[in-house]
PDB file of N, CA and C in Angstrom:
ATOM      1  N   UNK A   1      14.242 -12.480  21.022  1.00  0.00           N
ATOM      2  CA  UNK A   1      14.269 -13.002  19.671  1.00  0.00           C
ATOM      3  C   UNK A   1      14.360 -11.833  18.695  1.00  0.00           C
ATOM      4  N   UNK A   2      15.117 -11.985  17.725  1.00  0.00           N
ATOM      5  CA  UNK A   2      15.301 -10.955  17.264  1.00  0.00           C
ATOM      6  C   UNK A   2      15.038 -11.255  15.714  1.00  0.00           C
ATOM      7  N   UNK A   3      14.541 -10.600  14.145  1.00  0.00           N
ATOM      8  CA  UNK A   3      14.750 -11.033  13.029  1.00  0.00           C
ATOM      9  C   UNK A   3      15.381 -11.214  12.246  1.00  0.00           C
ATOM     10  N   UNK A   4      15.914 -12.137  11.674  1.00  0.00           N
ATOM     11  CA  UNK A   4      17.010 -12.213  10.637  1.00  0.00           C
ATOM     12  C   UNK A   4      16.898 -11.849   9.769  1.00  0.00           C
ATOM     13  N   UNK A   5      15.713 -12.324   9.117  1.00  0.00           N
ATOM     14  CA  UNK A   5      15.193 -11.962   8.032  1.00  0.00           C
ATOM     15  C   UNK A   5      13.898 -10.612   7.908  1.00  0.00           C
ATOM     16  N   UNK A   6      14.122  -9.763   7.387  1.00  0.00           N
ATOM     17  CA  UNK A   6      13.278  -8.464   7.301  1.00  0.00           C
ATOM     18  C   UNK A   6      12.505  -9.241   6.332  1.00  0.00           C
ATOM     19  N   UNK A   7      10.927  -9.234   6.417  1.00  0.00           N
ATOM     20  CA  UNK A   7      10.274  -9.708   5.287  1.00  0.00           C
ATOM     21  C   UNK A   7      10.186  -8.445   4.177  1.00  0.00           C
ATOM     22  N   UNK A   8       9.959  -9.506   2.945  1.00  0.00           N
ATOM     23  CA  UNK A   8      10.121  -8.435   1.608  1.00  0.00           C
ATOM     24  C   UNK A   8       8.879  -7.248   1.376  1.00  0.00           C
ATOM     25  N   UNK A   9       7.899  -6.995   2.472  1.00  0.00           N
ATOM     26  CA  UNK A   9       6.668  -6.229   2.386  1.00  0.00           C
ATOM     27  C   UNK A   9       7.476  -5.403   3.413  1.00  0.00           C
ATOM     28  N   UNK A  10       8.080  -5.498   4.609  1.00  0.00           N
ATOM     29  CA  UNK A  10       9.084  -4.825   5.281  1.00  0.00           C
ATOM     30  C   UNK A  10       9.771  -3.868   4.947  1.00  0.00           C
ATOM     31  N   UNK A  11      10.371  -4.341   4.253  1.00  0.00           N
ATOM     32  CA  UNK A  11      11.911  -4.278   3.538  1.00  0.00           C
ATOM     33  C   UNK A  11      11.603  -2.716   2.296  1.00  0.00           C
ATOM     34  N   UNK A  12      10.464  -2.893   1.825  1.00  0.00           N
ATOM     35  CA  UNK A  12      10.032  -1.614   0.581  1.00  0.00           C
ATOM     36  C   UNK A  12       9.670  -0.664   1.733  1.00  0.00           C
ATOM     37  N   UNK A  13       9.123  -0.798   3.111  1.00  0.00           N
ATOM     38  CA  UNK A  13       8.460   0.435   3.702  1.00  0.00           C
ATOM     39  C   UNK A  13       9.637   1.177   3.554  1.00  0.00           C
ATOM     40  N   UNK A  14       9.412   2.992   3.860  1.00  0.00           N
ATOM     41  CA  UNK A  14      10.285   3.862   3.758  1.00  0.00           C
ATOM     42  C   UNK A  14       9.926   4.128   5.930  1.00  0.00           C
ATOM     43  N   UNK A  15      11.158   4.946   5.969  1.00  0.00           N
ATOM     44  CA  UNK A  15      11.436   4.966   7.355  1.00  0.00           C
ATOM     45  C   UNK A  15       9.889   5.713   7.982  1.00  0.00           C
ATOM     46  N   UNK A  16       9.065   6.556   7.451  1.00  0.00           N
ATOM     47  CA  UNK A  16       8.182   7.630   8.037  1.00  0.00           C
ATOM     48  C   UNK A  16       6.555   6.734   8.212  1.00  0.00           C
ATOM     49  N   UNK A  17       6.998   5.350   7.132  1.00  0.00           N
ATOM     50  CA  UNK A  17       6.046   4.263   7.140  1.00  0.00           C
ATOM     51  C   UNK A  17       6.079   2.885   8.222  1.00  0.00           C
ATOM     52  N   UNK A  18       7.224   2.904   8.430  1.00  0.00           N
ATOM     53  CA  UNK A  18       7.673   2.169   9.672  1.00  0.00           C
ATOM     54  C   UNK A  18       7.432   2.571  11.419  1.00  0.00           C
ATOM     55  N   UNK A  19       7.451   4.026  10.878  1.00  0.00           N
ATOM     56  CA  UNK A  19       6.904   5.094  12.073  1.00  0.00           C
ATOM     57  C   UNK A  19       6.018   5.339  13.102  1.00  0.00           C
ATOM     58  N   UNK A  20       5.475   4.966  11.364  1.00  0.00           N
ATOM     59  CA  UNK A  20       3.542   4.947  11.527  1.00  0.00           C
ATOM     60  C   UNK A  20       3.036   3.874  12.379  1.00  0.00           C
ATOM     61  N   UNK A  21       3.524   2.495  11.768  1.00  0.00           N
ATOM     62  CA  UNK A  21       3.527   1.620  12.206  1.00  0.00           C
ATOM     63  C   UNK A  21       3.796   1.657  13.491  1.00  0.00           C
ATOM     64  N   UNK A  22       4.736   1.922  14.017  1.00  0.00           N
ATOM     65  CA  UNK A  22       5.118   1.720  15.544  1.00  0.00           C
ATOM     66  C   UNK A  22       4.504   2.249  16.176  1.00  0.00           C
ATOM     67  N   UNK A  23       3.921   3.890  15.717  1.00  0.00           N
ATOM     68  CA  UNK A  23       2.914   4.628  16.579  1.00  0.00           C
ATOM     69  C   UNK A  23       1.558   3.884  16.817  1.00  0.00           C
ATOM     70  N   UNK A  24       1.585   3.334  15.977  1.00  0.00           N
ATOM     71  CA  UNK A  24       0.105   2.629  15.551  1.00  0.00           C
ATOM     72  C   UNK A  24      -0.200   0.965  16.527  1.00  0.00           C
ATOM     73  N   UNK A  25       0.893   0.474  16.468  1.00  0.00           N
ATOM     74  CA  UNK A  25       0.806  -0.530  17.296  1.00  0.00           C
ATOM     75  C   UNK A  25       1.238   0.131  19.086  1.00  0.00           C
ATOM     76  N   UNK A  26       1.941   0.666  18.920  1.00  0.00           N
ATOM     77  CA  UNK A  26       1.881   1.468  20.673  1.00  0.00           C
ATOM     78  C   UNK A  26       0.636   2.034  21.224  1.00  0.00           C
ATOM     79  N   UNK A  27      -0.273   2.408  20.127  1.00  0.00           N
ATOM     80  CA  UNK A  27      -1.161   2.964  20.490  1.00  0.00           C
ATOM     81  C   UNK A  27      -2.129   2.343  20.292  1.00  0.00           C
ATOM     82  N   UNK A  28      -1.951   0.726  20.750  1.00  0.00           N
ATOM     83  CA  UNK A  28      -3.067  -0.320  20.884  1.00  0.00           C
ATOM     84  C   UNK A  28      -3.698  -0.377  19.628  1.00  0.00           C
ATOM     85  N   UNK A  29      -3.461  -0.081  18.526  1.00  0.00           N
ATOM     86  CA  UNK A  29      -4.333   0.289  16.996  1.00  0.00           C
ATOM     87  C   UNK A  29      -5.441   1.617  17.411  1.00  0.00           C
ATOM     88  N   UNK A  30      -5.523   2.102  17.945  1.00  0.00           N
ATOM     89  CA  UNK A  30      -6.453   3.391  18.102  1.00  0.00           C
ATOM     90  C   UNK A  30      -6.093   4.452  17.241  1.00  0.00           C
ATOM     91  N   UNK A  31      -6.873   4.369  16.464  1.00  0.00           N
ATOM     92  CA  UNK A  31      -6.291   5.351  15.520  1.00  0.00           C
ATOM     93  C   UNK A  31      -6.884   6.921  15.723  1.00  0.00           C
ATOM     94  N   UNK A  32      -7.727   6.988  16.716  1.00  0.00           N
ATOM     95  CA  UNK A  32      -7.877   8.224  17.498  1.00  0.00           C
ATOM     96  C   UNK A  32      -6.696   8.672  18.268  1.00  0.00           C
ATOM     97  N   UNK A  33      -5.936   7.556  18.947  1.00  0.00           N
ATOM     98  CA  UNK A  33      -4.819   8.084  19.641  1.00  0.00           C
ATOM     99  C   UNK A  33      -3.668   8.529  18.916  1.00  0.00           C
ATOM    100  N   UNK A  34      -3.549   7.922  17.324  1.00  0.00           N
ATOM    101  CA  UNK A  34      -2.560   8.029  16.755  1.00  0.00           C
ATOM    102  C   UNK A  34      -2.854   9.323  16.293  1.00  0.00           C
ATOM    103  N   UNK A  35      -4.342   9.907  15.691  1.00  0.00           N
ATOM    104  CA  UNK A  35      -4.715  11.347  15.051  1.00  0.00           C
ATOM    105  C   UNK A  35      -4.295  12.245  16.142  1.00  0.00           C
ATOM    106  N   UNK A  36      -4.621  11.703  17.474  1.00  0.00           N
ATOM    107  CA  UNK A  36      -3.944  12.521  18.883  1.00  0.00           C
ATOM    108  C   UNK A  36      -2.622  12.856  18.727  1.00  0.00           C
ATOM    109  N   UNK A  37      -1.701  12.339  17.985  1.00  0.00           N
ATOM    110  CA  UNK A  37      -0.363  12.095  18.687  1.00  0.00           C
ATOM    111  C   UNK A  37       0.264  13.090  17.362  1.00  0.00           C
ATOM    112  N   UNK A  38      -0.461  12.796  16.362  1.00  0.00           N
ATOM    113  CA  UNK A  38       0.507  13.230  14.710  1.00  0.00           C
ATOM    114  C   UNK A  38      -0.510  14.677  14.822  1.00  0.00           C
ATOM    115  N   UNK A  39      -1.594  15.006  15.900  1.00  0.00           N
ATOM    116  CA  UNK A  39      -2.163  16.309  15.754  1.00  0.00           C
ATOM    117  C   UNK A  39      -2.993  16.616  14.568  1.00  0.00           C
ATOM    118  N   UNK A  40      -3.647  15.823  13.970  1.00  0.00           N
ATOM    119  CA  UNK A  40      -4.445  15.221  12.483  1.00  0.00           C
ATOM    120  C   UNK A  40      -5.735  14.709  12.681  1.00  0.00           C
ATOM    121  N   UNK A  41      -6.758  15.276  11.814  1.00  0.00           N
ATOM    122  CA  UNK A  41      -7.726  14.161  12.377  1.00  0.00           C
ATOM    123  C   UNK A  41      -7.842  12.865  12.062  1.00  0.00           C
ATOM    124  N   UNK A  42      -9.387  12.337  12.431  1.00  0.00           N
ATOM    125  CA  UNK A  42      -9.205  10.818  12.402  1.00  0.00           C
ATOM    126  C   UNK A  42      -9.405  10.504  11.209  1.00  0.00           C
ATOM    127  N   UNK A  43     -10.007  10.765  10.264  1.00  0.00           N
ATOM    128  CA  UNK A  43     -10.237  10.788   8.916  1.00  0.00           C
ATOM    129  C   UNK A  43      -8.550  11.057   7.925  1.00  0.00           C
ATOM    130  N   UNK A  44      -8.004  11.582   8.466  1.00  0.00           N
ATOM    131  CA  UNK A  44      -6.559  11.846   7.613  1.00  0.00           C
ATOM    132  C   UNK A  44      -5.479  10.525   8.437  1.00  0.00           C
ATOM    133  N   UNK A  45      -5.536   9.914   9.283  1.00  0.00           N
ATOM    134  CA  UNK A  45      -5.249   8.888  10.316  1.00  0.00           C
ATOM    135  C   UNK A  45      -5.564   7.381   9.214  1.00  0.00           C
ATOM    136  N   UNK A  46      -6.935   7.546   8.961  1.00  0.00           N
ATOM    137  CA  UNK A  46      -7.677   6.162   8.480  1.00  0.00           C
ATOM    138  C   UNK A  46      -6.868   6.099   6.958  1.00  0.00           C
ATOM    139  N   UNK A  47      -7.115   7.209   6.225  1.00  0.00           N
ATOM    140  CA  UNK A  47      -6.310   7.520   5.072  1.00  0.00           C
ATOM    141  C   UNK A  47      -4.680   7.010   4.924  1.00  0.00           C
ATOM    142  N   UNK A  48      -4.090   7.666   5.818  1.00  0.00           N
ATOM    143  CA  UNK A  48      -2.555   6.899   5.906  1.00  0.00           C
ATOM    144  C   UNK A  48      -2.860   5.571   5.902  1.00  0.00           C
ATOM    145  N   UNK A  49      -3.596   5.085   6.876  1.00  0.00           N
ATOM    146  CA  UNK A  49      -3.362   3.391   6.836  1.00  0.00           C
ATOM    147  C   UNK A  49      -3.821   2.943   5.933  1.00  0.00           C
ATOM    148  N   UNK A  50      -4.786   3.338   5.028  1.00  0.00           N
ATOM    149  CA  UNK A  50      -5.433   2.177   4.425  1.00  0.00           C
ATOM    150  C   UNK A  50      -4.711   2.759   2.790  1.00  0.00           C
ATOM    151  N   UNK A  51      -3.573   3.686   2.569  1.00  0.00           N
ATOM    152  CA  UNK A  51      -2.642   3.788   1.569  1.00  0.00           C
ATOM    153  C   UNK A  51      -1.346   2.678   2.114  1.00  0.00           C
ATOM    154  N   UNK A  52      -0.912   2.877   3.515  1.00  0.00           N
ATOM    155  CA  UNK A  52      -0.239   1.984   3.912  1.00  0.00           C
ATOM    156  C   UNK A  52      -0.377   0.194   3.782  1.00  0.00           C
ATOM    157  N   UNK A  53      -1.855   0.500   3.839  1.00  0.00           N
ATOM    158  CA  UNK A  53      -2.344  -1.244   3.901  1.00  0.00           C
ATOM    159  C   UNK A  53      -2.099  -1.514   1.864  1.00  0.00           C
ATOM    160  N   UNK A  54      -2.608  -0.611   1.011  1.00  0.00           N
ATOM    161  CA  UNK A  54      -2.241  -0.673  -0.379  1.00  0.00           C
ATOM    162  C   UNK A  54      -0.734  -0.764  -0.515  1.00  0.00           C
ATOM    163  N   UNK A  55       0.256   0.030  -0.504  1.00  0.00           N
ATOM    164  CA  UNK A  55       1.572  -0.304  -0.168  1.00  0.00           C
ATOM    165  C   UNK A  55       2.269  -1.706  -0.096  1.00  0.00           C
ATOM    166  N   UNK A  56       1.590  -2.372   1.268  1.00  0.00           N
ATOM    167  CA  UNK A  56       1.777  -3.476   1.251  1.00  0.00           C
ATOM    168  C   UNK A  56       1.552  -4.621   0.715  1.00  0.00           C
ATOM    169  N   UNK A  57       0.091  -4.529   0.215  1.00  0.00           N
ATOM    170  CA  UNK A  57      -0.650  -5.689  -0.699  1.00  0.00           C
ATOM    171  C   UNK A  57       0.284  -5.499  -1.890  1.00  0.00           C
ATOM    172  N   UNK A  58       0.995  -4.083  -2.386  1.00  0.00           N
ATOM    173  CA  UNK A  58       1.387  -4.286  -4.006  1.00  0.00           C
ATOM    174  C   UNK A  58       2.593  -4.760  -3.754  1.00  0.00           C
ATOM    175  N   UNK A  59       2.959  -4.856  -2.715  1.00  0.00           N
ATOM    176  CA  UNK A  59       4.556  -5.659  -2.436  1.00  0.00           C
ATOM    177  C   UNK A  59       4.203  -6.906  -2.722  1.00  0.00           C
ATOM    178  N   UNK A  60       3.337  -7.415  -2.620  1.00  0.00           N
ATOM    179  CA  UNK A  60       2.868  -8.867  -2.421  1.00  0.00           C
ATOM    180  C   UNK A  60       2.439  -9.333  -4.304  1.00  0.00           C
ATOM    181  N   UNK A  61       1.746  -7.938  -5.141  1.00  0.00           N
ATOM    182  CA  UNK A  61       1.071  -8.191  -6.181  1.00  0.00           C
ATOM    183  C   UNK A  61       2.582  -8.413  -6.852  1.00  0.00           C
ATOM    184  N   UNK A  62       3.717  -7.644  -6.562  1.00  0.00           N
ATOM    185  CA  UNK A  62       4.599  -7.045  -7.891  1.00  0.00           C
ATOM    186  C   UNK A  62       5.496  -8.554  -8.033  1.00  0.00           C
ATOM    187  N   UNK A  63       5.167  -9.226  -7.306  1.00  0.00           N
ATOM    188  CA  UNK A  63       6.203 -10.508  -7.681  1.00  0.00           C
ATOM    189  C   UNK A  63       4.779 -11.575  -8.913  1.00  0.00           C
ATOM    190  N   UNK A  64       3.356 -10.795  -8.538  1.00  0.00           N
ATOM    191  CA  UNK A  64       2.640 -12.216  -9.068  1.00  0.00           C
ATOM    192  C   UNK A  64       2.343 -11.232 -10.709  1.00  0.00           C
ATOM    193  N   UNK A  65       2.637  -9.523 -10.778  1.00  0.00           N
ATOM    194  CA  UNK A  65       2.581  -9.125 -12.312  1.00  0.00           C
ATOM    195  C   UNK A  65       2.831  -8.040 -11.980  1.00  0.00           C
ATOM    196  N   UNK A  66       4.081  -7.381 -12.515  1.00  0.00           N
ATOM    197  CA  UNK A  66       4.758  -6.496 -12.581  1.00  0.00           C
ATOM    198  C   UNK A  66       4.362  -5.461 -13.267  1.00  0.00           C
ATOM    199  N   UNK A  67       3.513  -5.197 -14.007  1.00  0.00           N
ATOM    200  CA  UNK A  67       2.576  -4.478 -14.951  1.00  0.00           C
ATOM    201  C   UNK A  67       1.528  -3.874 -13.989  1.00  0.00           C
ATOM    202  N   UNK A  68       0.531  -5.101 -13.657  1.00  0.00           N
ATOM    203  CA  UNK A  68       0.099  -4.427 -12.641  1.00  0.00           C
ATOM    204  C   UNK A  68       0.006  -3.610 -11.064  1.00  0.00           C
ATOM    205  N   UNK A  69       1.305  -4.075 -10.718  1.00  0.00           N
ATOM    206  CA  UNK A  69       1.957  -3.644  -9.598  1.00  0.00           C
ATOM    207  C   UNK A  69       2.014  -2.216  -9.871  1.00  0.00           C
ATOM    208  N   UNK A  70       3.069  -2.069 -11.449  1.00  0.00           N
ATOM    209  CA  UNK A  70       3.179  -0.726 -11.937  1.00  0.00           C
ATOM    210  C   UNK A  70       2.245   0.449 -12.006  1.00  0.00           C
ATOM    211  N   UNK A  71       1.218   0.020 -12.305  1.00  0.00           N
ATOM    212  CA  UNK A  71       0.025   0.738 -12.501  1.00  0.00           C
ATOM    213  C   UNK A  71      -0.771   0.955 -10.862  1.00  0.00           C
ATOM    214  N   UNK A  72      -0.894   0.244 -10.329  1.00  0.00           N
ATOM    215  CA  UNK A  72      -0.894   0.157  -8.480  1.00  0.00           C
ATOM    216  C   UNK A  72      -0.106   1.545  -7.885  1.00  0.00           C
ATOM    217  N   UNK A  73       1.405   1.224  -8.404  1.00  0.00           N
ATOM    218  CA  UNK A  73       2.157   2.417  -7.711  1.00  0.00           C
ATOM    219  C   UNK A  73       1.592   3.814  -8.585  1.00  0.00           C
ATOM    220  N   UNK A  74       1.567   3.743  -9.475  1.00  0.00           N
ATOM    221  CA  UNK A  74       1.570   5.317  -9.966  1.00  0.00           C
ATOM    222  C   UNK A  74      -0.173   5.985  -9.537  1.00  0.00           C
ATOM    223  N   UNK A  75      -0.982   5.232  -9.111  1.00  0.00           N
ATOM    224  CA  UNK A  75      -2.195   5.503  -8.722  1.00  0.00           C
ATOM    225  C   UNK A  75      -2.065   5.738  -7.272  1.00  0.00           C
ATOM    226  N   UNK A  76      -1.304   4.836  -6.986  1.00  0.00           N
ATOM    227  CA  UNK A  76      -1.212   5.452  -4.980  1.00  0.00           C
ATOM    228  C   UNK A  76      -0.522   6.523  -5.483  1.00  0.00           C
ATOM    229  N   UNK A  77       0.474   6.994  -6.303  1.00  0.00           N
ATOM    230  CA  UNK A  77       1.348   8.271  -5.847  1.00  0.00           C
ATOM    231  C   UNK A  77       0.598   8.801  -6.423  1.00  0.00           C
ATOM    232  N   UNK A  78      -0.999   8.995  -6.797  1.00  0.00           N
ATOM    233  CA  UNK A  78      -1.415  10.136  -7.665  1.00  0.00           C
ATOM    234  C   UNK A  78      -0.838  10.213  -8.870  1.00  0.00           C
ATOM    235  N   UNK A  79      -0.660   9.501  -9.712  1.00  0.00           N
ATOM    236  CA  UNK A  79       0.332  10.393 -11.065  1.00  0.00           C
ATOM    237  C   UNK A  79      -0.604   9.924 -12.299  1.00  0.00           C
ATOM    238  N   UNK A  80      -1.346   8.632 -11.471  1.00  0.00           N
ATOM    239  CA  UNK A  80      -2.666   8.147 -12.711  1.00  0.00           C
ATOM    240  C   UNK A  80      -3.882   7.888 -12.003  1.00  0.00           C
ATOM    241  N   UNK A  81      -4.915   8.385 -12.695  1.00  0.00           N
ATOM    242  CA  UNK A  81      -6.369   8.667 -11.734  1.00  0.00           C
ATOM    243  C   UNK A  81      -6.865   7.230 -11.498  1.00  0.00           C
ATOM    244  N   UNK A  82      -7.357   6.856 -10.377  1.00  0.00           N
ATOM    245  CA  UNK A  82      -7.489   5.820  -9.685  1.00  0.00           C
ATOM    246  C   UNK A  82      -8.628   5.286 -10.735  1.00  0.00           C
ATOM    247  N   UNK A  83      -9.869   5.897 -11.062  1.00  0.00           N
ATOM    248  CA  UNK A  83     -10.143   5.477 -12.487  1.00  0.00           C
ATOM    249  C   UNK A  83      -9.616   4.772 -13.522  1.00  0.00           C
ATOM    250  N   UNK A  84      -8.755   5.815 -14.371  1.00  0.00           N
ATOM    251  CA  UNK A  84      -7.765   4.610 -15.634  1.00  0.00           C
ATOM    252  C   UNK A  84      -7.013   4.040 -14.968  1.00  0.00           C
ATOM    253  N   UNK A  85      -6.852   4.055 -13.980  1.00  0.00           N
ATOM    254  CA  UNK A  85      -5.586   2.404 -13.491  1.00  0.00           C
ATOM    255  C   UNK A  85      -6.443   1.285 -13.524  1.00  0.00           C
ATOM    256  N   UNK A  86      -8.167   1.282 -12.822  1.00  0.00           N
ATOM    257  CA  UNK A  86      -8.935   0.221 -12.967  1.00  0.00           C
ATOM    258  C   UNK A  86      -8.654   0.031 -14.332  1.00  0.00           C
ATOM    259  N   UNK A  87      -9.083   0.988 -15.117  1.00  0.00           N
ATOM    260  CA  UNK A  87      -9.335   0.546 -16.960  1.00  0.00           C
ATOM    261  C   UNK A  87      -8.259   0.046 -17.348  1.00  0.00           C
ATOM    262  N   UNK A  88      -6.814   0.607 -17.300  1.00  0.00           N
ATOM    263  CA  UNK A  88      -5.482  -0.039 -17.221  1.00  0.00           C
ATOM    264  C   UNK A  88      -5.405  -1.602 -17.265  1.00  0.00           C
ATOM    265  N   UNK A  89      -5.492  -1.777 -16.244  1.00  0.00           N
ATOM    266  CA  UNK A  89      -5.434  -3.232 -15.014  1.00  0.00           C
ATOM    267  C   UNK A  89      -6.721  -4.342 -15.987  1.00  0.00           C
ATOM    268  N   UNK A  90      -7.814  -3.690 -16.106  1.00  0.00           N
ATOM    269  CA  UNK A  90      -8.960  -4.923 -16.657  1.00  0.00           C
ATOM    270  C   UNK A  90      -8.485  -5.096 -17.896  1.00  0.00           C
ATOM    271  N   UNK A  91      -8.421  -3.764 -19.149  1.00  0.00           N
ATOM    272  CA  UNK A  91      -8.235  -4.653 -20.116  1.00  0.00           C
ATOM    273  C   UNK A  91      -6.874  -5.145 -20.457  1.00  0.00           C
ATOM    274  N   UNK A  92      -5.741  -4.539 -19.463  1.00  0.00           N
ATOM    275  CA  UNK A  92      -4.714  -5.783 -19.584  1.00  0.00           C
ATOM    276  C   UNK A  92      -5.021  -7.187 -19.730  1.00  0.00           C
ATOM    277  N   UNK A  93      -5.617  -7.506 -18.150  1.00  0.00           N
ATOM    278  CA  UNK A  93      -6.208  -8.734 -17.899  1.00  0.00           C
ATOM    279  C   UNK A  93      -6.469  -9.237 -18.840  1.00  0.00           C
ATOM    280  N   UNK A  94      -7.774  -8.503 -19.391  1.00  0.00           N
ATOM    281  CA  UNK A  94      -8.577  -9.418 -20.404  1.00  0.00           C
ATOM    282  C   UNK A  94      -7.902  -9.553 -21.568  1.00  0.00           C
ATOM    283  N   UNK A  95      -7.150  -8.672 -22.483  1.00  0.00           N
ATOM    284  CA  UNK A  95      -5.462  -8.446 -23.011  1.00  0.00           C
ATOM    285  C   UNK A  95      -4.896 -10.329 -23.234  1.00  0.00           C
ATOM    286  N   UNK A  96      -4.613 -10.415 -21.600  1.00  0.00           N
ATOM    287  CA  UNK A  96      -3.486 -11.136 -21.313  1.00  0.00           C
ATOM    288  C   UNK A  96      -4.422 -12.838 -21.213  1.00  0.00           C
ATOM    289  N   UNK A  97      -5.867 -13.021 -21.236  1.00  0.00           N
ATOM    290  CA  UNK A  97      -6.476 -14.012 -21.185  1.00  0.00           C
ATOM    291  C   UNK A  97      -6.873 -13.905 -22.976  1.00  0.00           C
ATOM    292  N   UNK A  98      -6.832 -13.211 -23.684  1.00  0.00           N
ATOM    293  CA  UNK A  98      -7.615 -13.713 -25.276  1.00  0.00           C
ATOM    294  C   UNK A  98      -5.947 -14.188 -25.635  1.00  0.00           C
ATOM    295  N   UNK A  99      -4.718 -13.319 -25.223  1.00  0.00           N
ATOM    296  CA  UNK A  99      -3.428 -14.034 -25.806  1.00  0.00           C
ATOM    297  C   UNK A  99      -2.975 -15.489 -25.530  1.00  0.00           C
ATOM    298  N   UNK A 100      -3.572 -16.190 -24.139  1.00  0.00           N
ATOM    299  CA  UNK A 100      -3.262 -17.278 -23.364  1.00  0.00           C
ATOM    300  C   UNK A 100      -4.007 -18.173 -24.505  1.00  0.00           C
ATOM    301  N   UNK A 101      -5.714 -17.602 -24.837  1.00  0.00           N
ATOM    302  CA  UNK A 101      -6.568 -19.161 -25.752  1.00  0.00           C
ATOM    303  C   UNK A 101      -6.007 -19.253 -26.688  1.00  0.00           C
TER     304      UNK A 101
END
């Protein structure tokens, strides 16, 4: 069986993220085996995935607010301190709920 369809959380990974992935599922999810394999420890191992696991959730956010998706990406790439993106993100929110009453 093969896929026709690449899903759209798929489809944004870049090739070195797809990689990961494959190492990661070959290697039963052990992410000791994977720090084994990339020569890294396990702590820099857990790190990739759980930027990888963010990655994916904002594929999922950027169709439900594009604003905040925005602010998502520039905090994973480092370019805005994971700090003001929270502050960013809330008083949008709250922003975007006093404009709705």
């Amino acid at each position: 069986m093969s896929i026709s369809v690449v899903p759209e959380w798929m489809a944004e990974l870049d090739e070195e993220d797809v990689a990961f992935i494959r190492r990661f599922l070959l290697a039963s999810g052990s992410l000791k085996e994977v720090a084994g394999e990339y020569g890294v420890s396990y702590p820099t191992v857990r790190l990739r995935l759980d930027r990888l696991i963010q990655k994916i959730r904002l594929g999922e956010d950027r169709a439900a607010d594009p604003y905040v998706a925005l602010i998502k990406r520039l905090a994973l790439s480092d370019k805005v301190d994971f700090d003001a993106a929270k502050i960013l993100i809330s008083e949008y929110k709250k922003q975007k709920e006093t404009n709705q009453t």
